[in-house]
Protein backbone atom coordinates (compact mmCIF):
# COMPACT_ATOMS: atom_id res chain seq x y z
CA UNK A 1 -4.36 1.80 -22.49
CA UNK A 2 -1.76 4.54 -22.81
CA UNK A 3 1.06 4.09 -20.51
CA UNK A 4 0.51 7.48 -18.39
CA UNK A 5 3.10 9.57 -17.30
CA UNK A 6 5.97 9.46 -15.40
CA UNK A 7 5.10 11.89 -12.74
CA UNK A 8 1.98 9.39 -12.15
CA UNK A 9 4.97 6.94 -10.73
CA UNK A 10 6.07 9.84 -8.70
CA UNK A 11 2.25 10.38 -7.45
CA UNK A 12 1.76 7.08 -6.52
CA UNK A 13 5.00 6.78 -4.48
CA UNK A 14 4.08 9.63 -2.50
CA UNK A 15 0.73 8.87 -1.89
CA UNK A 16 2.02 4.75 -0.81
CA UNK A 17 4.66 7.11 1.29
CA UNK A 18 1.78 8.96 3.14
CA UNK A 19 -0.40 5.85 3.88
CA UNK A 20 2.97 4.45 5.58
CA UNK A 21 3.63 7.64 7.78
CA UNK A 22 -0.24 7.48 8.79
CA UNK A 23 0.09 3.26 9.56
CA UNK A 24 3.43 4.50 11.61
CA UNK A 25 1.52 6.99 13.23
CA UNK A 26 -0.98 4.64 14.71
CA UNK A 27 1.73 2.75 16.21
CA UNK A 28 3.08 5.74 18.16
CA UNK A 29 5.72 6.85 15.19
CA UNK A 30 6.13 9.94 13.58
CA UNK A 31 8.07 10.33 10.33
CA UNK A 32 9.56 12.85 8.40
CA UNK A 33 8.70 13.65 4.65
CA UNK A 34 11.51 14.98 2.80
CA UNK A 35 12.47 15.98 -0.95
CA UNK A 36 14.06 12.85 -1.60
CA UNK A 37 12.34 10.23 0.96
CA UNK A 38 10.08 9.96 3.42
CA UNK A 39 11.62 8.58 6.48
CA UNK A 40 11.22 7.19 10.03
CA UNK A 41 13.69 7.29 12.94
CA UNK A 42 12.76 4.04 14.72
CA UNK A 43 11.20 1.10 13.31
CA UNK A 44 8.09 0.81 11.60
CA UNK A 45 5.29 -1.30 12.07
CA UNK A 46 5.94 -5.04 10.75
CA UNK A 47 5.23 -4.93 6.66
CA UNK A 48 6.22 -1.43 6.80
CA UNK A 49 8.87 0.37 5.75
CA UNK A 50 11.65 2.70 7.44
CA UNK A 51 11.96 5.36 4.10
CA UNK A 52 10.18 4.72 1.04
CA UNK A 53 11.98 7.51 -2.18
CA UNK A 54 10.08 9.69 -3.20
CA UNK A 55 12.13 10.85 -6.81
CA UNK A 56 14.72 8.41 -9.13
CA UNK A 57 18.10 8.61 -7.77
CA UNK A 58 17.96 9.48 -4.23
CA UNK A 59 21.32 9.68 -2.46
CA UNK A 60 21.91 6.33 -0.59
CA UNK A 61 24.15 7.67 2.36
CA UNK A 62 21.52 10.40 2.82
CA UNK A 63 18.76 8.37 3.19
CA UNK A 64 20.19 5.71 5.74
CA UNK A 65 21.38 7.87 7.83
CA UNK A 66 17.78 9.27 8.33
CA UNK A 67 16.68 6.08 9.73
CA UNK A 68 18.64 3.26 12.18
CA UNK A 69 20.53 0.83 10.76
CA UNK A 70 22.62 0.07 14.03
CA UNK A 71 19.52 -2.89 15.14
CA UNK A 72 18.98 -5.06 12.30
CA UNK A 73 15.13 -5.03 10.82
CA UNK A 74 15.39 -1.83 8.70
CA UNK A 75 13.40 -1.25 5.18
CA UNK A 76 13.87 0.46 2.51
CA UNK A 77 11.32 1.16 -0.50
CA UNK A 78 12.96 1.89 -3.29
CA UNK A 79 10.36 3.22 -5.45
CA UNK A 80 11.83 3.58 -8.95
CA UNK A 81 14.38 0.41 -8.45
CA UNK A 82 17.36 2.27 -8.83
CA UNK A 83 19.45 2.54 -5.54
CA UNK A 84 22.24 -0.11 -4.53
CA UNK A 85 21.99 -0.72 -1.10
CA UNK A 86 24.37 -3.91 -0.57
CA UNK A 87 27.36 -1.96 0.38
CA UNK A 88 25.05 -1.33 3.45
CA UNK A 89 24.20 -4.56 4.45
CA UNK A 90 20.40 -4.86 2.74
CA UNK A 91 18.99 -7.05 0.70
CA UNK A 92 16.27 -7.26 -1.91
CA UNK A 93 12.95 -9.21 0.21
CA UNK A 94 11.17 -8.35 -3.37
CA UNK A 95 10.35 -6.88 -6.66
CA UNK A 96 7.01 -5.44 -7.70
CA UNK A 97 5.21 -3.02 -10.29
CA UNK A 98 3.74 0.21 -9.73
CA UNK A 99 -0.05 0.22 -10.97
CA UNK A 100 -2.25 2.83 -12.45
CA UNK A 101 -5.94 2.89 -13.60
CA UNK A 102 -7.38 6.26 -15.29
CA UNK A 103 -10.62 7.45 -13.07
CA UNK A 104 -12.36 7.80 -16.35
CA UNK A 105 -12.41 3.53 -16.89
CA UNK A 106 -15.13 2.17 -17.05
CA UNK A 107 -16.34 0.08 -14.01
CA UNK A 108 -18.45 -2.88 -12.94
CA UNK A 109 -20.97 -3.37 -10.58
CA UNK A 110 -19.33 -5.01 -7.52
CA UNK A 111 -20.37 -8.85 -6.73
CA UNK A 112 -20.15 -8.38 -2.73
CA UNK A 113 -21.69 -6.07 -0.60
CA UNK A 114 -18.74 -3.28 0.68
CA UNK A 115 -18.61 -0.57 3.35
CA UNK A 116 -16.32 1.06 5.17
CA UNK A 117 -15.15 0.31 8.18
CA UNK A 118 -15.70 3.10 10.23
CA UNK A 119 -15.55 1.99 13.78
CA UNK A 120 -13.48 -0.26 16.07
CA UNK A 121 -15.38 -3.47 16.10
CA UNK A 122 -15.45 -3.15 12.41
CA UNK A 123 -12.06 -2.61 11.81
CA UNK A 124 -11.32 -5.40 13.74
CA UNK A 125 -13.63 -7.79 11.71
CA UNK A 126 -11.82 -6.43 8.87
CA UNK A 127 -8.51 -7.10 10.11
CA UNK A 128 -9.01 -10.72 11.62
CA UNK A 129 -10.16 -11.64 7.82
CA UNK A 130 -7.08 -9.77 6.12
CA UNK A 131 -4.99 -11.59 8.65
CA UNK A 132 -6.33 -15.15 8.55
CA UNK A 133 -5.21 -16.35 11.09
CA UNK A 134 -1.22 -15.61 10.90
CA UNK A 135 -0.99 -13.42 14.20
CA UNK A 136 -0.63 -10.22 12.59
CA UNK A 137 -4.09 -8.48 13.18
CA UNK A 138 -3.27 -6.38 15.58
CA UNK A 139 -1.31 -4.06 12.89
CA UNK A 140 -4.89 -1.99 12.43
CA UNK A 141 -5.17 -0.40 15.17
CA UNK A 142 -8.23 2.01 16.24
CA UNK A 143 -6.22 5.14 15.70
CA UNK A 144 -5.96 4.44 12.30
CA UNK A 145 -9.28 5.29 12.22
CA UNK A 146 -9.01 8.97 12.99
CA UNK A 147 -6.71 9.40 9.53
CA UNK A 148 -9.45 11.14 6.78
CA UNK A 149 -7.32 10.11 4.28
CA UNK A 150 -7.75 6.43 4.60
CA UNK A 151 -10.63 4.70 4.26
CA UNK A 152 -10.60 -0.05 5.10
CA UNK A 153 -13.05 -1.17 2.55
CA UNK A 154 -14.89 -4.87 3.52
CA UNK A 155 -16.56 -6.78 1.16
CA UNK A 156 -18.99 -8.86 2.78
CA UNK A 157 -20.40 -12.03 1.33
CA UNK A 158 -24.25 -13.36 1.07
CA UNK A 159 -24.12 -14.16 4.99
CA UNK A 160 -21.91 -11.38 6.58
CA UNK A 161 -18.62 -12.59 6.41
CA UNK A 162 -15.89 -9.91 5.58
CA UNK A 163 -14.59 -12.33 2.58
CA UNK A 164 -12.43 -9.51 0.62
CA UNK A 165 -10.60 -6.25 1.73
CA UNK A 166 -8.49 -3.27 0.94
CA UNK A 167 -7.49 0.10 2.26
CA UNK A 168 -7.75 3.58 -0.45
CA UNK A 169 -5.79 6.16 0.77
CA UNK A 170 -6.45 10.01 -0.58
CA UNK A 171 -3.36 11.83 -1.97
CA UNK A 172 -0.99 13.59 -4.57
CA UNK A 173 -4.45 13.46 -6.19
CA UNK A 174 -4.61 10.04 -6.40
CA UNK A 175 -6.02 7.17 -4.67
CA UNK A 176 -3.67 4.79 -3.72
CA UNK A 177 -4.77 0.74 -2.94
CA UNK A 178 -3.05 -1.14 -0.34
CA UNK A 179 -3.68 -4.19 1.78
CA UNK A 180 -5.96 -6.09 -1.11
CA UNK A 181 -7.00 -9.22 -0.09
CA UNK A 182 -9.80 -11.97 -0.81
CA UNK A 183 -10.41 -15.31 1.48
CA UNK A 184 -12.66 -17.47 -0.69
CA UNK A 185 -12.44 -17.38 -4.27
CA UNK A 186 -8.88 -15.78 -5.15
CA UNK A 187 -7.58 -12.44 -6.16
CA UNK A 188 -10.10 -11.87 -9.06
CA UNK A 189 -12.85 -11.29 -6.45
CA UNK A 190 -11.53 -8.48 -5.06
CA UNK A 191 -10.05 -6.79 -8.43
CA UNK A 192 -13.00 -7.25 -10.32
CA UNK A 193 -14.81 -4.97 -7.58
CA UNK A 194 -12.59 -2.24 -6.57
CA UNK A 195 -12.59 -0.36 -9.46
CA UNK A 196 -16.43 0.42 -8.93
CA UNK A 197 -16.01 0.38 -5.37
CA UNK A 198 -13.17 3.37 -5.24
CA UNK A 199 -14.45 4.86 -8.20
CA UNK A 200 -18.18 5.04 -5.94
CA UNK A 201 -16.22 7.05 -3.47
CA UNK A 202 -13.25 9.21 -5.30
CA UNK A 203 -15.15 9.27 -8.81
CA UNK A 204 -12.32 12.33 -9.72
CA UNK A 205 -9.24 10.34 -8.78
CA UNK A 206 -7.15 7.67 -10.63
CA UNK A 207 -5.96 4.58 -8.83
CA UNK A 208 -2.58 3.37 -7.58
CA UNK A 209 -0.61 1.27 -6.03
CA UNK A 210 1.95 -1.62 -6.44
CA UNK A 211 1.85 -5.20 -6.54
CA UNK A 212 3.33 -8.34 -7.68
CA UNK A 213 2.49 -12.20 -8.21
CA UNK A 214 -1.39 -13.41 -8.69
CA UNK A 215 -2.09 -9.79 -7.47
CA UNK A 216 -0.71 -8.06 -10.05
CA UNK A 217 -1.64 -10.46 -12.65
CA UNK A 218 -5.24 -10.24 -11.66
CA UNK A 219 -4.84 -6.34 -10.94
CA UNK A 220 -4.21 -6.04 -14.83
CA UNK A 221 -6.79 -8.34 -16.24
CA UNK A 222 -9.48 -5.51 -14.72
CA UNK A 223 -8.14 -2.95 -16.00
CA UNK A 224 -4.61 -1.77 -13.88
CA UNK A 225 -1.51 -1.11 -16.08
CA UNK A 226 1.67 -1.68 -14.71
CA UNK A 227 3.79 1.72 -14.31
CA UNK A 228 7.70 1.23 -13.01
CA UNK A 229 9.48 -1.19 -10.95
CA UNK A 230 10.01 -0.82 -7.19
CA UNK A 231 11.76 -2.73 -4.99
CA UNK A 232 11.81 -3.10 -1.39
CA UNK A 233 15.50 -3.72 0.13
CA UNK A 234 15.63 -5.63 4.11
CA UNK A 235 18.34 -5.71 6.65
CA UNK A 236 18.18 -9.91 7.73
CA UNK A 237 16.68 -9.98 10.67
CA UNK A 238 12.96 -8.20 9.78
CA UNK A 239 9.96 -9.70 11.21
């Protein structure tokens, strides 16, 4: 595939920016979206980040002062890899790669049965299988529910069980993927379907998002190409 460009990098860090604000939301905190960054004042919910950068070479002392620093446990995203944020106490938690597949790819019929999960009880069903047992479930919350822009996508298996999952958010004309997980038969499962799945709902919109390890590597091998570097800088301390 052609490698698309740039300002698809730009689209998909707004668009992961946007599904952060509305996860922050549902846990009671509002953000700010800026030129630069978009930013929250007190901490985000746990996998989330304080400011994720919205262009290449946002100013450092600009951005931290927009969120606290004083309690250990800030984030940053830094979504084109090219900030320095030592002098300030972080440090890099990870590396990853920006994804994109065109809208106009061809997709495959999807082995599991998906829906959306619309309501609370599914949600939560949804959420207990993403989790898997490591505590953390109780990140989705119901109000999440009341964003239109994101849709939680199960993929159920032959006798109900919500065995694969993800989260599309609409944006920046885009749809960005988030959250992708599978519980039986590794990350091909899941990336093998979503194309078809998101494409069945957003047929106009290309697909983003970022990932890194067996995610990424399976992302590709269905058709994702890898976009830019980001990197995700972490006071000690985050939980």
């Amino acid at each position: 595939m052609k490698t698309p460009n740039p300002s698809m990098v730009r689209a998909a860090a707004r668009n992961n920016a946007e599904w952060c604000a509305a996860m922050s939301r549902s846990h009671g905190v509002e953000g700010e979206l800026g030129e630069q960054a978009w930013t929250a004042p007190a901490r985000t919910p746990p996998y989330y980040p304080d400011a994720v950068t919205l262009v290449p070479g946002a100013a450092p002392d600009a951005l931290l002062a927009r969120i606290d620093t004083a309690a250990p446990g800030a984030s940053v995203k830094d979504s084109f890899a090219d900030l320095d944020l030592t002098r300030a106490g972080f440090q890099v938690l990870f590396e990853a790669r920006w994804i994109h597949r065109p809208a106009n790819e061809p997709a495959g019929t999807p082995g599991l049965a998906w829906e959306v999960a619309d309501d609370a009880d599914a949600l939560r069903a949804w959420a207990l299988a993403w989790d898997d047992g490591n505590g953390d479930a109780d990140l989705f919350r119901p109000e999440l529910l009341d964003d239109p822009a994101a849709s939680v996508l199960a993929g159920r298996s032959g006798d109900g069980r919500v065995v694969a999952g993800a989260v599309v958010s609409r944006g920046g004309q885009v749809a960005g993927i988030s959250n992708v997980f599978a519980r039986d038969d590794g990350p091909d499962t899941v990336w093998s379907d979503l194309p078809g799945v998101v494409h069945s709902l957003f047929p106009a919109l290309p697909l983003v998002g970022y990932e890194h390890g067996d995610d990424l590597t399976a992302a590709v091998r269905h058709g994702f190409e890898p976009i830019g570097p980001l990197r995700i800088w972490t006071h000690p301390g985050r939980g």
